[in-house]
C-alpha atoms as a PDB file:
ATOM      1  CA  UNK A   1       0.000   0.000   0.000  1.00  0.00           C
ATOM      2  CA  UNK A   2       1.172   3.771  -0.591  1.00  0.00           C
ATOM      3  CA  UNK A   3       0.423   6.345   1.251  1.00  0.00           C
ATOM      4  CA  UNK A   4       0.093   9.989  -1.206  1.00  0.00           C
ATOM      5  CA  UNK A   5       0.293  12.853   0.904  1.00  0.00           C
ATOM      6  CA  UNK A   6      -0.708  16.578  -0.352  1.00  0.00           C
ATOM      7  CA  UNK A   7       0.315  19.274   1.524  1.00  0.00           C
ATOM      8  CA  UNK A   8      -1.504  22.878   2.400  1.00  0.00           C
ATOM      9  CA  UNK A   9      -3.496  24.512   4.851  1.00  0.00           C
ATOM     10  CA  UNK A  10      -7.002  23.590   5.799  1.00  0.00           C
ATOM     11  CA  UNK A  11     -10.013  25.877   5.257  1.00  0.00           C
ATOM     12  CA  UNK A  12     -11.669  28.031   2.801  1.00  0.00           C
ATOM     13  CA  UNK A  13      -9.547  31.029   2.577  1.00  0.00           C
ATOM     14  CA  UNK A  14      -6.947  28.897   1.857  1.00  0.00           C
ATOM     15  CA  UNK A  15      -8.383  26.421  -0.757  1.00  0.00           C
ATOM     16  CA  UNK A  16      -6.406  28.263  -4.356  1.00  0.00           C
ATOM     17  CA  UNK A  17      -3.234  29.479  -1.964  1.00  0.00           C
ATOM     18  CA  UNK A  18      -0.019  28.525  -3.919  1.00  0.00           C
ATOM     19  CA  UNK A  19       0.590  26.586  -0.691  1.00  0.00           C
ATOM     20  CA  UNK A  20      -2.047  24.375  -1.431  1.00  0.00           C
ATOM     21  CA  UNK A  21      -1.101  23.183  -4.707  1.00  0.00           C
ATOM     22  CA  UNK A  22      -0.702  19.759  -2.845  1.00  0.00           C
ATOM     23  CA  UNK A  23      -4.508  19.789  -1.834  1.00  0.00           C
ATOM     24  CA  UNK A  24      -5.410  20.734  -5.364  1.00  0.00           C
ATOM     25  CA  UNK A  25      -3.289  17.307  -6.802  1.00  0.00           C
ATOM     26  CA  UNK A  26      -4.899  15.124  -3.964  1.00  0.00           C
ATOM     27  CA  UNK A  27      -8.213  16.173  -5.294  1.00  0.00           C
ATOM     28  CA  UNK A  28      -7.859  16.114  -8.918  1.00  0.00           C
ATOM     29  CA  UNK A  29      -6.143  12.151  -8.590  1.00  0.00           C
ATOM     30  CA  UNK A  30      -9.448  11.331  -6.057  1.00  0.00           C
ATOM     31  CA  UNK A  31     -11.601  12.507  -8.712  1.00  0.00           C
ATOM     32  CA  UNK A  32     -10.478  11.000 -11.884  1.00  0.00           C
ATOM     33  CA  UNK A  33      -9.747   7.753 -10.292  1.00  0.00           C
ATOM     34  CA  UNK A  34     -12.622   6.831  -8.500  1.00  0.00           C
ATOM     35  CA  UNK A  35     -11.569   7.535  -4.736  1.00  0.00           C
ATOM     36  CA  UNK A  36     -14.215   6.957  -1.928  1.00  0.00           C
ATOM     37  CA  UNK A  37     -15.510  10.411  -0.347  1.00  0.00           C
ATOM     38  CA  UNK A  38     -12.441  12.180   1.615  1.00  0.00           C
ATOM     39  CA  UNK A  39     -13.230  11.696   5.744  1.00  0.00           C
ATOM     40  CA  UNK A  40     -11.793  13.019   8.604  1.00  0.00           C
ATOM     41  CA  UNK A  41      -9.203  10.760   9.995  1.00  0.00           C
ATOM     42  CA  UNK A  42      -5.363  10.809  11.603  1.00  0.00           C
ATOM     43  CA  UNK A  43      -5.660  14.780  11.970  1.00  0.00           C
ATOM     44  CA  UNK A  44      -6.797  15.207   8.195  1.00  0.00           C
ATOM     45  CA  UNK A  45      -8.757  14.062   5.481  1.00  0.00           C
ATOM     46  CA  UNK A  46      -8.586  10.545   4.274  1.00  0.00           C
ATOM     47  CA  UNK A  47      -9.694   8.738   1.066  1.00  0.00           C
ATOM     48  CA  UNK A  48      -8.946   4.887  -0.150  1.00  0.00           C
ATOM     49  CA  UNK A  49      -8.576   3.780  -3.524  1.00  0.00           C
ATOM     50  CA  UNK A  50      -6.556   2.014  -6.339  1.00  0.00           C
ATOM     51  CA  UNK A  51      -4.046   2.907  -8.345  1.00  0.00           C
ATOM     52  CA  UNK A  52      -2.405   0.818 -10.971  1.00  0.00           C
ATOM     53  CA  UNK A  53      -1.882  -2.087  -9.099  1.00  0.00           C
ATOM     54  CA  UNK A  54      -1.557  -0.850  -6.242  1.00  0.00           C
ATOM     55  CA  UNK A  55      -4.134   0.225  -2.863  1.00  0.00           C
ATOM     56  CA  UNK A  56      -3.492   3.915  -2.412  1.00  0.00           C
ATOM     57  CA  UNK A  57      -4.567   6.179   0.585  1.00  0.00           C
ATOM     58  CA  UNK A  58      -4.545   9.670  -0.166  1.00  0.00           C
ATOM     59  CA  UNK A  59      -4.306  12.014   3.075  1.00  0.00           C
ATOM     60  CA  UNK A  60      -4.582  16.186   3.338  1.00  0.00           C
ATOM     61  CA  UNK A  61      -3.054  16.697   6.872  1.00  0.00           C
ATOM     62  CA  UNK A  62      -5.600  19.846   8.574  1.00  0.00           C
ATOM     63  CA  UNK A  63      -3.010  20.452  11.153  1.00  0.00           C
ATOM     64  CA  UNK A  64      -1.689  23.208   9.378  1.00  0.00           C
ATOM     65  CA  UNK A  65       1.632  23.426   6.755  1.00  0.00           C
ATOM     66  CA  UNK A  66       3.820  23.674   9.519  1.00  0.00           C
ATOM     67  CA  UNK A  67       2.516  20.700  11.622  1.00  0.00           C
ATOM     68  CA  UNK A  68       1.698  18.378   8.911  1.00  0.00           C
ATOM     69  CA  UNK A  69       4.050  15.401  10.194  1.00  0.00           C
ATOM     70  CA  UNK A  70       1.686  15.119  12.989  1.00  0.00           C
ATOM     71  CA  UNK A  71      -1.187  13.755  10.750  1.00  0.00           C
ATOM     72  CA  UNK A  72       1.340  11.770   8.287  1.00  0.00           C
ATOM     73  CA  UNK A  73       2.975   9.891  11.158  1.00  0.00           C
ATOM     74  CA  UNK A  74      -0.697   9.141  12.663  1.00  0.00           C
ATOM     75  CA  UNK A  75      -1.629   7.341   9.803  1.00  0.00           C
ATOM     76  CA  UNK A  76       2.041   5.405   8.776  1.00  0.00           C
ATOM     77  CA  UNK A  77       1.890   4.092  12.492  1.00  0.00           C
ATOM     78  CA  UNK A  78      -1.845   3.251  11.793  1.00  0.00           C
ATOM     79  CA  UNK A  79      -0.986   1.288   8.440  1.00  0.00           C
ATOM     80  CA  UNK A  80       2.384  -0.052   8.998  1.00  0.00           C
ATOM     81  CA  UNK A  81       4.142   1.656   6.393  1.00  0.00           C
ATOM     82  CA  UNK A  82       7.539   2.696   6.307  1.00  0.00           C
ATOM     83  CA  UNK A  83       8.509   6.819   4.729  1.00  0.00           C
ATOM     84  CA  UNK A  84       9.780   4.892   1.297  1.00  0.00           C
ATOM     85  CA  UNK A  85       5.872   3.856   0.749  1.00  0.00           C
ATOM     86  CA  UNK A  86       5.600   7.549   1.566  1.00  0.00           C
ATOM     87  CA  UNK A  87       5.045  10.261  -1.350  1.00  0.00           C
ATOM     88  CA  UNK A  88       4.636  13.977  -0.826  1.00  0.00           C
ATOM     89  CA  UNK A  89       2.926  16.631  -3.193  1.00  0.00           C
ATOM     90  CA  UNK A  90       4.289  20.151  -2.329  1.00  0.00           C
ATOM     91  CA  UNK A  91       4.828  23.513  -3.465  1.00  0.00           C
ATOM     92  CA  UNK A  92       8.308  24.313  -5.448  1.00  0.00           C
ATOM     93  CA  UNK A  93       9.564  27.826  -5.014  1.00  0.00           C
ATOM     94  CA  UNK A  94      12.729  26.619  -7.175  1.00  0.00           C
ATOM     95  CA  UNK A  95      11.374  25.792  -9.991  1.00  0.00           C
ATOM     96  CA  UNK A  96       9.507  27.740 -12.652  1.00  0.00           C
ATOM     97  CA  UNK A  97       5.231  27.682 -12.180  1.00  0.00           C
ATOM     98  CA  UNK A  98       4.512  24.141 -13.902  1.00  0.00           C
ATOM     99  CA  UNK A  99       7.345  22.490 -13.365  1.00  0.00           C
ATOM    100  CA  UNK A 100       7.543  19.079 -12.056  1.00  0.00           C
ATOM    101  CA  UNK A 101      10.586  17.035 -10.484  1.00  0.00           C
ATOM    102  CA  UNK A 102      10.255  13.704  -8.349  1.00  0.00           C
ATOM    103  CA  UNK A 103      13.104  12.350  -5.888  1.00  0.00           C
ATOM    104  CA  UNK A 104      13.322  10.094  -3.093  1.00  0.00           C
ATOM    105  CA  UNK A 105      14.466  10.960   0.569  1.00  0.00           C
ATOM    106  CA  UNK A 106      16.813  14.577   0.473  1.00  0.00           C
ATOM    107  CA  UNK A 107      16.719  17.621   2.624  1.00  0.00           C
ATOM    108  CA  UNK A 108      13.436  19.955   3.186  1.00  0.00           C
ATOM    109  CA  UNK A 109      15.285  23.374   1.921  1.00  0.00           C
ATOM    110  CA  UNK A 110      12.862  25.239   4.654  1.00  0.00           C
ATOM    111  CA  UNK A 111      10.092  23.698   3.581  1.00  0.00           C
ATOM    112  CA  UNK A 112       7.609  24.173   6.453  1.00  0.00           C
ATOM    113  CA  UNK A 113       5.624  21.562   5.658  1.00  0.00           C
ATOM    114  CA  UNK A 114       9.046  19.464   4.885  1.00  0.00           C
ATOM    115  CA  UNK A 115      10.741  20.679   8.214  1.00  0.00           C
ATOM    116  CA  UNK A 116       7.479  18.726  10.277  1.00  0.00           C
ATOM    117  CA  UNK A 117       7.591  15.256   7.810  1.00  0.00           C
ATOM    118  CA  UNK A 118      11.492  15.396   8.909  1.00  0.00           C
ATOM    119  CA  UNK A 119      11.107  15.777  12.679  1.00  0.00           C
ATOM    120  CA  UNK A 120       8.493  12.808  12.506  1.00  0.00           C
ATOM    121  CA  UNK A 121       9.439  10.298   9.539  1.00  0.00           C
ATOM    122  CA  UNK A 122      13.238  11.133   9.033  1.00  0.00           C
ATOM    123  CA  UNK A 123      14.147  12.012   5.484  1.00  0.00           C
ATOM    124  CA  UNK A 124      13.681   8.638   3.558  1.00  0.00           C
ATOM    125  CA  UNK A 125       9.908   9.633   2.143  1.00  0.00           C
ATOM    126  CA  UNK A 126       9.376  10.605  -1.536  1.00  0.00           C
ATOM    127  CA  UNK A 127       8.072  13.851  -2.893  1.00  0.00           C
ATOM    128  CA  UNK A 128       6.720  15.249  -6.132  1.00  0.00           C
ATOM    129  CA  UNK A 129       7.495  19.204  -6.219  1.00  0.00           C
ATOM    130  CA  UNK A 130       5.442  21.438  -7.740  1.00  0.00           C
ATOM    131  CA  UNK A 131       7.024  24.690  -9.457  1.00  0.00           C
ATOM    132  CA  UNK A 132       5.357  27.481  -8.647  1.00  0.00           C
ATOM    133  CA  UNK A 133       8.074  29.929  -9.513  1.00  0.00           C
ATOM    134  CA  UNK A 134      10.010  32.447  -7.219  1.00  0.00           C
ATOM    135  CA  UNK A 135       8.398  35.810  -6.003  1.00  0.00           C
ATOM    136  CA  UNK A 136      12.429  37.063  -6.265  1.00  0.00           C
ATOM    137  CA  UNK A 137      12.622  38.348  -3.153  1.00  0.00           C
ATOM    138  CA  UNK A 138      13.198  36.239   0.382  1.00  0.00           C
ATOM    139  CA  UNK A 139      11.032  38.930   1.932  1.00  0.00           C
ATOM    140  CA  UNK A 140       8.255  38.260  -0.432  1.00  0.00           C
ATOM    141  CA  UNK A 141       7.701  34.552  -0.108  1.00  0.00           C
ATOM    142  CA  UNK A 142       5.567  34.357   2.754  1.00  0.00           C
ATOM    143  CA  UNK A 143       3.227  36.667   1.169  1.00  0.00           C
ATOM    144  CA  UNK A 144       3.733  34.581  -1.861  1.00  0.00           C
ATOM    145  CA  UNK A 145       2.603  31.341  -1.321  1.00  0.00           C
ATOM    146  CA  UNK A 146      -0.079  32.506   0.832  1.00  0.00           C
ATOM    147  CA  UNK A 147      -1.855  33.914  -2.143  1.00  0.00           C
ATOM    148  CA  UNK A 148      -4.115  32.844  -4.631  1.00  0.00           C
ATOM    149  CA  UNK A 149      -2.929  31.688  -8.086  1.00  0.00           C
ATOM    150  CA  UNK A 150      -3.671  34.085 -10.814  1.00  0.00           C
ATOM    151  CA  UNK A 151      -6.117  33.750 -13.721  1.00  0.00           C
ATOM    152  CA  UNK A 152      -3.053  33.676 -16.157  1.00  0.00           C
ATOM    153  CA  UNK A 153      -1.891  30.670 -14.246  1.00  0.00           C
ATOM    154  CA  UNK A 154      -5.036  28.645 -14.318  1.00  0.00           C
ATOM    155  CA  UNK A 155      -4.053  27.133 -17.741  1.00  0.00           C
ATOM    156  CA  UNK A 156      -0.744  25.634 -16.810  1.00  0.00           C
ATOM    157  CA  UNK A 157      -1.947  24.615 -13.452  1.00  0.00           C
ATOM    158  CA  UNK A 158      -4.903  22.934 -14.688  1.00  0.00           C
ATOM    159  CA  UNK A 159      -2.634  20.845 -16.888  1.00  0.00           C
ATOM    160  CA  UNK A 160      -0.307  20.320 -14.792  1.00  0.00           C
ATOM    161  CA  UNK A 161      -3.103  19.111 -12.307  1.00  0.00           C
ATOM    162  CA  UNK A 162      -4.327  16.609 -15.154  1.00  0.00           C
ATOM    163  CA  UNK A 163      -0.602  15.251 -15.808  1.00  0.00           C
ATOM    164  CA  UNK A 164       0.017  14.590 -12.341  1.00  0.00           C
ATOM    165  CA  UNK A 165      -3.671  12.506 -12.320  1.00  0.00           C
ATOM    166  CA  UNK A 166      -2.509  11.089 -15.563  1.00  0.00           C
ATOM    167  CA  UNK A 167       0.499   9.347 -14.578  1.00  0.00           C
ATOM    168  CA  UNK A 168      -0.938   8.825 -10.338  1.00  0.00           C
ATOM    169  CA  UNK A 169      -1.144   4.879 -11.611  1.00  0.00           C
ATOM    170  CA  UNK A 170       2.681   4.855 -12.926  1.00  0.00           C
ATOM    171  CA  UNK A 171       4.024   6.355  -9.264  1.00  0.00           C
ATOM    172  CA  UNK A 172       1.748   4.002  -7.359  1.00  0.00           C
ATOM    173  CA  UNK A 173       3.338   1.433  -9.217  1.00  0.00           C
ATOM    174  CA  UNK A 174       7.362   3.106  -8.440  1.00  0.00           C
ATOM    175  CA  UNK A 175       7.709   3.549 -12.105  1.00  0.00           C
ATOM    176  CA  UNK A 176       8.688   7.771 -11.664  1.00  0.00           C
ATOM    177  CA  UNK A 177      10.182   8.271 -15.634  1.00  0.00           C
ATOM    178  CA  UNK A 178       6.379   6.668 -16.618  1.00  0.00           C
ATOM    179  CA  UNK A 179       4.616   9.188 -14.470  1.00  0.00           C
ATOM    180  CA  UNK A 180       6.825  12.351 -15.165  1.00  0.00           C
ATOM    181  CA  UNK A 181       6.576  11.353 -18.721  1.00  0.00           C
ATOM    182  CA  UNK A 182       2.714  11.529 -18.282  1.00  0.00           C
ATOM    183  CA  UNK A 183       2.905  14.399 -17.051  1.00  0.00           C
ATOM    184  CA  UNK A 184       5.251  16.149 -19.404  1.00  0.00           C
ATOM    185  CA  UNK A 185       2.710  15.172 -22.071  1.00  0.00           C
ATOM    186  CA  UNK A 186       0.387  17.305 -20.393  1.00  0.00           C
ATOM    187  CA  UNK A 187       2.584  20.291 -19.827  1.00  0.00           C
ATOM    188  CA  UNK A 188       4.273  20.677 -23.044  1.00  0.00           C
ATOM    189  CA  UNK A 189       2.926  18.201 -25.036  1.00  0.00           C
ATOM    190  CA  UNK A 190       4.738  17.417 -28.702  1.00  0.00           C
ATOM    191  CA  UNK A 191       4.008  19.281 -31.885  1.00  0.00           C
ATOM    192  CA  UNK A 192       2.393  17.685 -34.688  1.00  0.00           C
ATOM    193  CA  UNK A 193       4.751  17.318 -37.528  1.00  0.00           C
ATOM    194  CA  UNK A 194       5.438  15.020 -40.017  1.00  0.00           C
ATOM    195  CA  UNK A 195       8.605  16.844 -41.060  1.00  0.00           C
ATOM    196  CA  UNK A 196       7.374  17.107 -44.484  1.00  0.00           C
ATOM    197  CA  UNK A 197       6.164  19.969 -46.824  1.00  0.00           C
ATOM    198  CA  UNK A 198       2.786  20.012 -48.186  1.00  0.00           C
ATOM    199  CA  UNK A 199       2.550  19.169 -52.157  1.00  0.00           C
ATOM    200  CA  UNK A 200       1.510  22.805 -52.856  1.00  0.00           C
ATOM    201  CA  UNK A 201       4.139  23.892 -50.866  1.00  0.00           C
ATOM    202  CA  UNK A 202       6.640  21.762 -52.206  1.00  0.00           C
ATOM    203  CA  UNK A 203       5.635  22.659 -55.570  1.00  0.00           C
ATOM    204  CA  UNK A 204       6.004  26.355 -54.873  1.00  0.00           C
ATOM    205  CA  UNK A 205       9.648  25.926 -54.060  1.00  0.00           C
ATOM    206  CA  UNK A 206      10.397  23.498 -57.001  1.00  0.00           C
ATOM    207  CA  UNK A 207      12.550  25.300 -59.560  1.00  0.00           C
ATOM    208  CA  UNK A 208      10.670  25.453 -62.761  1.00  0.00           C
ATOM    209  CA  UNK A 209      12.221  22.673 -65.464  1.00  0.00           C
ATOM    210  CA  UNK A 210      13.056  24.044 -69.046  1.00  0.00           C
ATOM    211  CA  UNK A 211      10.235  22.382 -70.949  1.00  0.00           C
ATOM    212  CA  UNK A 212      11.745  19.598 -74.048  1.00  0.00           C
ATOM    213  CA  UNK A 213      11.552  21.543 -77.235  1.00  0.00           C
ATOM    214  CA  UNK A 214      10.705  19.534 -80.680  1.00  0.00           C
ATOM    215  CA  UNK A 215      12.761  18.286 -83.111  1.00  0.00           C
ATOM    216  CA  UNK A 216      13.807  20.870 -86.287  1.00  0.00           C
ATOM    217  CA  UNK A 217      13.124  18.676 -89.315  1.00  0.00           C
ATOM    218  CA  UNK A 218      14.144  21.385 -91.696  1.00  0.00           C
ATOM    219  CA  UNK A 219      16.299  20.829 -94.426  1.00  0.00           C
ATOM    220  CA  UNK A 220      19.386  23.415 -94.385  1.00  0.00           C
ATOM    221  CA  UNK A 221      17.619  24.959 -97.416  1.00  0.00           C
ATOM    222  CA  UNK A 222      14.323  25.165 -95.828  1.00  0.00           C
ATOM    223  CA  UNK A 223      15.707  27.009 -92.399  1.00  0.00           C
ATOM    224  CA  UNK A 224      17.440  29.608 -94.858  1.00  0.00           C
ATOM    225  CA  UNK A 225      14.188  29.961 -97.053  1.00  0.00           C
ATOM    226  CA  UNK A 226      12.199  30.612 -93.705  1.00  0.00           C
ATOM    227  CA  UNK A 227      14.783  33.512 -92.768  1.00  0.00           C
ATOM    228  CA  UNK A 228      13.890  35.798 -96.080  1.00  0.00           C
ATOM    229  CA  UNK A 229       9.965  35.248 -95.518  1.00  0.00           C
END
């Protein structure tokens, strides 16, 4: 079993926070797969369902960002689990709004809601990390990721929402590449090209061919004759 863990804050003034971008993937993955109804359990919200192969239980701590190991360690004592069946959606500062990286076990850079898994699983849990880009200022980041997205980032969010639904299945299953792939296809997915010109096209850039000339069956005679007419 796997245990997929979405960090934010709980509550209604916090539901489209940058923070929360965690929530948001929770929800969009319980949606499109079928999850039972979210209920209130280990200090959060709970839901059970499958993914891939594999039984999943998706949890959205409500102890607040900065307290959130409380509620994940509730529920890995509960189940059994160890932090590697562990895997955390969060909010990226460092990288660029859409981005998405996965790794497994590494440091919490100040993470808030990083700082609390450490303190009460160790470091040996995965995470998924959401860009959400930089505000470029230290001083500014609080402020930041406390706010809502804006309506020029609902496109990329929204697809990178469905990307990280699309390949939920592959990371249940431990195959990351699979599921970043998935969700690559969502972010930036290929342009159609065959790599070939159109036949108009190609006829337009054709130089044009001399066209065959016929035969002169004139007699020597005949071509001088023709000169004086």
């Amino acid at each position: 079993m796997k245990l997929f863990v979405g960090l934010g804050n709980p509550g209604a003034q916090y539901a489209n926070n940058r923070h929360n971008i965690g929530f948001m993937a929770l929800d969009r993955i319980a949606s499109d797969h079928g999850f039972g109804p979210f209920r209130a359990k280990f200090q959060g919200q709970i839901a059970e369902g499958r993914l891939g192969n594999s039984k999943v239980m998706l949890l959205k701590p409500e102890t607040f960002m900065n307290r959130s190991g409380q509620s994940v360690g509730e529920a890995l004592r509960f189940f059994k689990l160890t932090p590697a069946d562990v895997v955390v959606f969060h909010d990226e500062l460092d990288l660029a709004p859409g981005r998405c990286r996965a790794k497994q076990g590494g440091g919490h850079a100040g993470h808030n809601g990083l700082r609390s898994l450490h303190a009460h699983l160790g470091d040996g849990y995965g995470r998924v990390r959401l860009g959400i880009g930089h505000p470029g200022h230290k001083d500014r980041v609080a402020g930041y990721v406390l706010s809502d997205f804006a309506k020029a980032d609902q496109d990329w969010l929204d697809n990178l929402l469905r990307g990280l639904s699309d390949g939920a299945p592959a990371l249940a299953d431990g195959d990351t590449g699979k599921f970043l792939n998935a969700v690559a296809l969502r972010v930036a997915p290929p342009r159609s090209s065959t790599g070939q010109k159109s036949e108009a096209a190609a006829q337009k850039t054709m130089p044009s061919q001399p066209q065959p000339q016929e035969e002169d069956k004139r007699s020597p005679l005949q071509k001088l004759a023709d000169k004086f007419k």
